[in-house]
N, C-alpha and C. Protein backbone atom coordinates (compact mmCIF):
# COMPACT_ATOMS: atom_id res chain seq x y z
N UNK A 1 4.71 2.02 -1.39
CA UNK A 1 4.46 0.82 -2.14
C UNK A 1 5.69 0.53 -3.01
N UNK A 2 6.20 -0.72 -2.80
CA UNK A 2 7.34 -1.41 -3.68
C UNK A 2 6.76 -1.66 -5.27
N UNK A 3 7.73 -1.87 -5.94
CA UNK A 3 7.75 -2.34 -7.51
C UNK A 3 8.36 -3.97 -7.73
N UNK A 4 7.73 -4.59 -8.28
CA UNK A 4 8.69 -5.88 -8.60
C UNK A 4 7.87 -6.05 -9.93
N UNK A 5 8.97 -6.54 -10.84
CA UNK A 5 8.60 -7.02 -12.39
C UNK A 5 8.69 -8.80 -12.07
N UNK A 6 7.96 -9.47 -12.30
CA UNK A 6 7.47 -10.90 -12.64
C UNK A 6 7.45 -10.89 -13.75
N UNK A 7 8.09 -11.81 -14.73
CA UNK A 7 7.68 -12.18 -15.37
C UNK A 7 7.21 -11.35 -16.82
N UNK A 8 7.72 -10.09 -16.68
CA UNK A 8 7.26 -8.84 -17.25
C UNK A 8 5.96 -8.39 -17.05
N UNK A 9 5.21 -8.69 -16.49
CA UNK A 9 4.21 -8.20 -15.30
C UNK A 9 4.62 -7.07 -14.48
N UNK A 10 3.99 -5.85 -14.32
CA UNK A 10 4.72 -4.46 -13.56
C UNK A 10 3.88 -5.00 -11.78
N UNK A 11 4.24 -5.82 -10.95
CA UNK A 11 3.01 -5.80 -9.92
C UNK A 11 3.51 -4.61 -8.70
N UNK A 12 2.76 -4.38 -7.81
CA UNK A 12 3.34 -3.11 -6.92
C UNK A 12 2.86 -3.86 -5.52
N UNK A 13 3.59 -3.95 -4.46
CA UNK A 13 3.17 -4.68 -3.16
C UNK A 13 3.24 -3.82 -2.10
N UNK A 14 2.63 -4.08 -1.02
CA UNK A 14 3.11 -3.63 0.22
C UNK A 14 2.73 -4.41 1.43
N UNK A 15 3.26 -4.44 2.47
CA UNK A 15 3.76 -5.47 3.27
C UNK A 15 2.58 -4.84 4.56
N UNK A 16 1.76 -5.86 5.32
CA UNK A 16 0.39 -5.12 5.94
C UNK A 16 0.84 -5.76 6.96
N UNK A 17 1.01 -5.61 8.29
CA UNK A 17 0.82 -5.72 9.68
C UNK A 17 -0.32 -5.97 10.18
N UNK A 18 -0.49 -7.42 10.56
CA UNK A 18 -1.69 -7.99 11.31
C UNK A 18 -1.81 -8.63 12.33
N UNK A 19 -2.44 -7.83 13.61
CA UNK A 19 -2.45 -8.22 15.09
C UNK A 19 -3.39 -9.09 14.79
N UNK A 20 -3.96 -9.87 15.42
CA UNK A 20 -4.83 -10.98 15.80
C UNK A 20 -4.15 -11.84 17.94
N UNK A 21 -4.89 -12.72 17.98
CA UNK A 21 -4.91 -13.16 19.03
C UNK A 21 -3.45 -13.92 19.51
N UNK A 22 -3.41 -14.49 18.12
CA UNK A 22 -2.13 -15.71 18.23
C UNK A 22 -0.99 -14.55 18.21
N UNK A 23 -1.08 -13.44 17.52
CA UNK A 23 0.22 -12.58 18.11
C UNK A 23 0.60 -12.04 16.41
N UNK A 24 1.27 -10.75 16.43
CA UNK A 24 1.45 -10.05 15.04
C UNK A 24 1.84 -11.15 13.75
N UNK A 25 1.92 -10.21 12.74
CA UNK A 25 2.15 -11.16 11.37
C UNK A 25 2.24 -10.23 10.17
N UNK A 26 2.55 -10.17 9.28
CA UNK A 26 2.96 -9.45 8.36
C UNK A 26 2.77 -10.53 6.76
N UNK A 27 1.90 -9.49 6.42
CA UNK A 27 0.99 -10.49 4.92
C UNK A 27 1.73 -9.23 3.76
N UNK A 28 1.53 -10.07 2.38
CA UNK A 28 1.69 -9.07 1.87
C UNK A 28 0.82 -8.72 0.50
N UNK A 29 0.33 -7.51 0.18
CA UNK A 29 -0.67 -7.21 -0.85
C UNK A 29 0.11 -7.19 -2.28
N UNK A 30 -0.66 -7.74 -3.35
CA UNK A 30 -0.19 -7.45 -4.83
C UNK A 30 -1.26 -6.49 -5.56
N UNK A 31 -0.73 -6.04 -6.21
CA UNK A 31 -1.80 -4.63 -6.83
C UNK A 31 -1.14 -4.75 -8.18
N UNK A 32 -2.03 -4.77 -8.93
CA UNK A 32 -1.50 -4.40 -10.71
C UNK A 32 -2.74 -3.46 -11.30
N UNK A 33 -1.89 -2.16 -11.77
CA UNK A 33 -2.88 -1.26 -12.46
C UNK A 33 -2.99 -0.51 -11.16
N UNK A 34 -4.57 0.33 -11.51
CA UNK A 34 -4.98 0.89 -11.30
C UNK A 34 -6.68 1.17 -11.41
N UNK A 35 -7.79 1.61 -10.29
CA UNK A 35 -9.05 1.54 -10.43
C UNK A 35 -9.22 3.49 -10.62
N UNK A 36 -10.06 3.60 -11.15
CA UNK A 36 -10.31 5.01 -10.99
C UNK A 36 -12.10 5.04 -9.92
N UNK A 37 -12.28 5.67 -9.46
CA UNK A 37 -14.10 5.97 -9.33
C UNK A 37 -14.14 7.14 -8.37
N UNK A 38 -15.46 7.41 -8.66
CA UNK A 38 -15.90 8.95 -8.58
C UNK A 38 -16.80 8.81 -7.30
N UNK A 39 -16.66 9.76 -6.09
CA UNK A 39 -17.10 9.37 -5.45
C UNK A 39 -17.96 11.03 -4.87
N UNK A 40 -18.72 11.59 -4.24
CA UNK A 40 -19.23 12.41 -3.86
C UNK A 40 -18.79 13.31 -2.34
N UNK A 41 -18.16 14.35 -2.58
CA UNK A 41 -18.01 15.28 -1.00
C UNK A 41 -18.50 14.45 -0.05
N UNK A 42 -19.65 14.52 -0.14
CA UNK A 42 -20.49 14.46 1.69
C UNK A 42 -21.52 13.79 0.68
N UNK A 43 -21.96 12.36 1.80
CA UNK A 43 -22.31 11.34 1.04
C UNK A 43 -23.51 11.16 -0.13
N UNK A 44 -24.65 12.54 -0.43
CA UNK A 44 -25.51 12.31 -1.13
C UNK A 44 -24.94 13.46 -2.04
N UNK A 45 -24.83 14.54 -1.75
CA UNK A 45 -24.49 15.94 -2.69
C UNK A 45 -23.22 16.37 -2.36
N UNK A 46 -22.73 17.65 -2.81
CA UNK A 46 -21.12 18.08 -2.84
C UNK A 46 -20.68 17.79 -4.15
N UNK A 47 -19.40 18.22 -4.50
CA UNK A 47 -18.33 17.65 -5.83
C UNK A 47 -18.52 16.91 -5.74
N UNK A 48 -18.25 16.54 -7.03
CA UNK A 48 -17.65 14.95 -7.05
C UNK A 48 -16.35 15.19 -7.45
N UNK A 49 -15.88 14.00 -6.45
CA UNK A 49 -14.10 13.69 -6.38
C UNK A 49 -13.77 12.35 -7.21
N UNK A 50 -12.90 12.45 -8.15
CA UNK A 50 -12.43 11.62 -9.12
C UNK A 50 -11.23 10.95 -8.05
N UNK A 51 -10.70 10.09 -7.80
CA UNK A 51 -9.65 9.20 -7.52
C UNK A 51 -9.40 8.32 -7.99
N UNK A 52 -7.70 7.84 -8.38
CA UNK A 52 -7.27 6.37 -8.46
C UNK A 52 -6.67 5.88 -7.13
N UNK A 53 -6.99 4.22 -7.65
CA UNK A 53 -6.18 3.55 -6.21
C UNK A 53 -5.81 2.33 -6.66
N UNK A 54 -4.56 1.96 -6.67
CA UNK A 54 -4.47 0.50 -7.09
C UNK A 54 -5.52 -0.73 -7.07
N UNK A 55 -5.63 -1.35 -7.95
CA UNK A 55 -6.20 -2.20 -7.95
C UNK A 55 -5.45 -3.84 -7.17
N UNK A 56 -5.92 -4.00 -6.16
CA UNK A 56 -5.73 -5.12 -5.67
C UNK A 56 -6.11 -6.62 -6.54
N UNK A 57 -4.87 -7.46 -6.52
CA UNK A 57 -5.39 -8.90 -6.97
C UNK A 57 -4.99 -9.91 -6.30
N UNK A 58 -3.96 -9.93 -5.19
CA UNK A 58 -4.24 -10.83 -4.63
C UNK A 58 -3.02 -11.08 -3.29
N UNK A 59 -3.30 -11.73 -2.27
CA UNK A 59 -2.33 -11.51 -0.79
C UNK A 59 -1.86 -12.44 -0.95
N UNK A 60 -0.73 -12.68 -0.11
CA UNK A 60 0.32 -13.86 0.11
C UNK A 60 0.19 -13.92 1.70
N UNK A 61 -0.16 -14.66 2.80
CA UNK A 61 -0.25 -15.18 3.88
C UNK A 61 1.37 -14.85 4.50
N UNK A 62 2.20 -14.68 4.03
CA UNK A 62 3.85 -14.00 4.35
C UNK A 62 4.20 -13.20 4.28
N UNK A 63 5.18 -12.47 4.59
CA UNK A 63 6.41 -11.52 4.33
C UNK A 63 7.02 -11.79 3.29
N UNK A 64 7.35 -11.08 1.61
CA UNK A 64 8.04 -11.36 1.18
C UNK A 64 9.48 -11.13 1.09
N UNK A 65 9.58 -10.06 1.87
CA UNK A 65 10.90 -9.88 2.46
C UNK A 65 11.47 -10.61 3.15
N UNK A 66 11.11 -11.10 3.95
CA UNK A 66 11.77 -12.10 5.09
C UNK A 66 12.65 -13.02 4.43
N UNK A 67 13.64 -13.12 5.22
CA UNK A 67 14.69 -14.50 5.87
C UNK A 67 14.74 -15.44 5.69
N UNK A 68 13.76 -15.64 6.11
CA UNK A 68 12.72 -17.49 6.27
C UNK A 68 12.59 -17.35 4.89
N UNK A 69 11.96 -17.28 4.16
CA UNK A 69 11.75 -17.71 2.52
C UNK A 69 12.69 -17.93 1.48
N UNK A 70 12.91 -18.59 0.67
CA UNK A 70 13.91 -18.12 -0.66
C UNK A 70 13.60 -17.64 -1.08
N UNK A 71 14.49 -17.29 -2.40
CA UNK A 71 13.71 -16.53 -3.75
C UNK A 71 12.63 -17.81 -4.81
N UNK A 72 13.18 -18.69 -4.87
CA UNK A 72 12.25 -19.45 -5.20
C UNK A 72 11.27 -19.99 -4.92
N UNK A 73 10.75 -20.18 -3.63
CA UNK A 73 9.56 -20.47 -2.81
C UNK A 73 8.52 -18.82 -3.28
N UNK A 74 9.02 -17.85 -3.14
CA UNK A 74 8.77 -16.68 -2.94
C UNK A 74 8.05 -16.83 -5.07
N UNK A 75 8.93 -16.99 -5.56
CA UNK A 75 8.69 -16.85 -6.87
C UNK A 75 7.84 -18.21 -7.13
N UNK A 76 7.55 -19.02 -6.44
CA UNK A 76 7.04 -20.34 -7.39
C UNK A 76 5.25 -19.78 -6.47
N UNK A 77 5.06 -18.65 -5.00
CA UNK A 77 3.99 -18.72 -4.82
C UNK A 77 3.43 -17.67 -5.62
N UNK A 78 4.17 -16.89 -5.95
CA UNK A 78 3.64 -15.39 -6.74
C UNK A 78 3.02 -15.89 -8.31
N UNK A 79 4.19 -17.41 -8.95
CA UNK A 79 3.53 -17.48 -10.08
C UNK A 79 1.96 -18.49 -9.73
N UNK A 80 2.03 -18.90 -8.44
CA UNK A 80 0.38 -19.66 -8.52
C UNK A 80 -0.27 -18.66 -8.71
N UNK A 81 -0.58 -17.87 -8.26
CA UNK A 81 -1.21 -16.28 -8.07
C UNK A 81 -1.69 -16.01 -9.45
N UNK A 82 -0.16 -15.96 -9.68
CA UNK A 82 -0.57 -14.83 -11.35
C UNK A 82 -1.25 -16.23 -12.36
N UNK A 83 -0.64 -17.26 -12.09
CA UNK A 83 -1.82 -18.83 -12.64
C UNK A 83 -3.18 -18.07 -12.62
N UNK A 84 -3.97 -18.50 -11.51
CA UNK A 84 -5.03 -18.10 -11.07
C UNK A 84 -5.48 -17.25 -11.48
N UNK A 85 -4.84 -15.68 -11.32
CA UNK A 85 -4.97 -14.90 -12.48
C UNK A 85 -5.66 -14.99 -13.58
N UNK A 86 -4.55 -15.79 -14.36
CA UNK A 86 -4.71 -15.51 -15.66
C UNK A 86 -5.95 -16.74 -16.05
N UNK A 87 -5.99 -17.55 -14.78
CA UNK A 87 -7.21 -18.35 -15.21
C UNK A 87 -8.77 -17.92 -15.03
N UNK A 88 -8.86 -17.00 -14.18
CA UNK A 88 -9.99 -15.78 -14.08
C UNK A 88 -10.28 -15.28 -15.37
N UNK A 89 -9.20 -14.49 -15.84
CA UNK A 89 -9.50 -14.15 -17.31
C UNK A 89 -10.26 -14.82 -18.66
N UNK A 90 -9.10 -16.77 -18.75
CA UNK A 90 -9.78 -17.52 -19.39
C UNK A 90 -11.15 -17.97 -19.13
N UNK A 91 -11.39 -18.01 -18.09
CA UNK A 91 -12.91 -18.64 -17.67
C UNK A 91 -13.48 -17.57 -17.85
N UNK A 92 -13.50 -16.18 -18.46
CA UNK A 92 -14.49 -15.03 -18.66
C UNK A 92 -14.43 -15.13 -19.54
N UNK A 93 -13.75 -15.59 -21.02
CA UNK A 93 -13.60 -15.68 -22.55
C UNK A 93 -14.16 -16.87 -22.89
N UNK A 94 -14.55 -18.02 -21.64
CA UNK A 94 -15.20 -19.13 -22.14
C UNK A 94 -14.45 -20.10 -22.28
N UNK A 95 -12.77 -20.30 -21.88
CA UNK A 95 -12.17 -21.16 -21.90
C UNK A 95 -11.97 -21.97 -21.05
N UNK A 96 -12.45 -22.72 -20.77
CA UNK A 96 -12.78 -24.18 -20.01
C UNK A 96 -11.72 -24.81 -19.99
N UNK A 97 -11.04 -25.21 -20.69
CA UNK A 97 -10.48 -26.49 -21.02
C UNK A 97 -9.33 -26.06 -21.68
């Protein structure tokens, strides 16, 4: 998993390979943070196993590596994203408007 700072945002990506019919493609995941949860050995009893795993927030339909893109196309779709984002948040505090 890569590192890129936005904006001073720490986000972490990685680039997913997807066959389908029309023929391969390459999307790419954004993750900020981290989830922790506890999950059980063998599915009713056993330890319980503590794990983290990034927390996913949101895909880009592209490669951000690629050729084909600029840096600014690349940066003007990452900030809709983190928009959206941060508008999830406001609409949980009640900010509408």
């Amino acid at each position: 998993m890569k590192e890129l700072v936005f904006e001073g945002t720490t986000l972490h990506y990685e680039r997913i390979s997807i066959d389908s019919e029309l023929g391969d493609s390459i999307v790419t995941n954004f993750y900020l943070g981290e989830e922790t949860f506890t999950r059980r050995k063998y599915i009713i009893f056993g330890e319980k196993i503590t794990e983290t795993k990034p927390k996913w927030v949101f895909r880009l339909w592209f490669d951000v590596e690629s050729e084909n893109w600029t840096k600014e196309e690349v940066r003007k779709k990452i900030a809709r994203e983190m928009a959206l984002l941060n508008r999830k948040d406001e609409i949980s505090r009640g900010e509408i408007i």
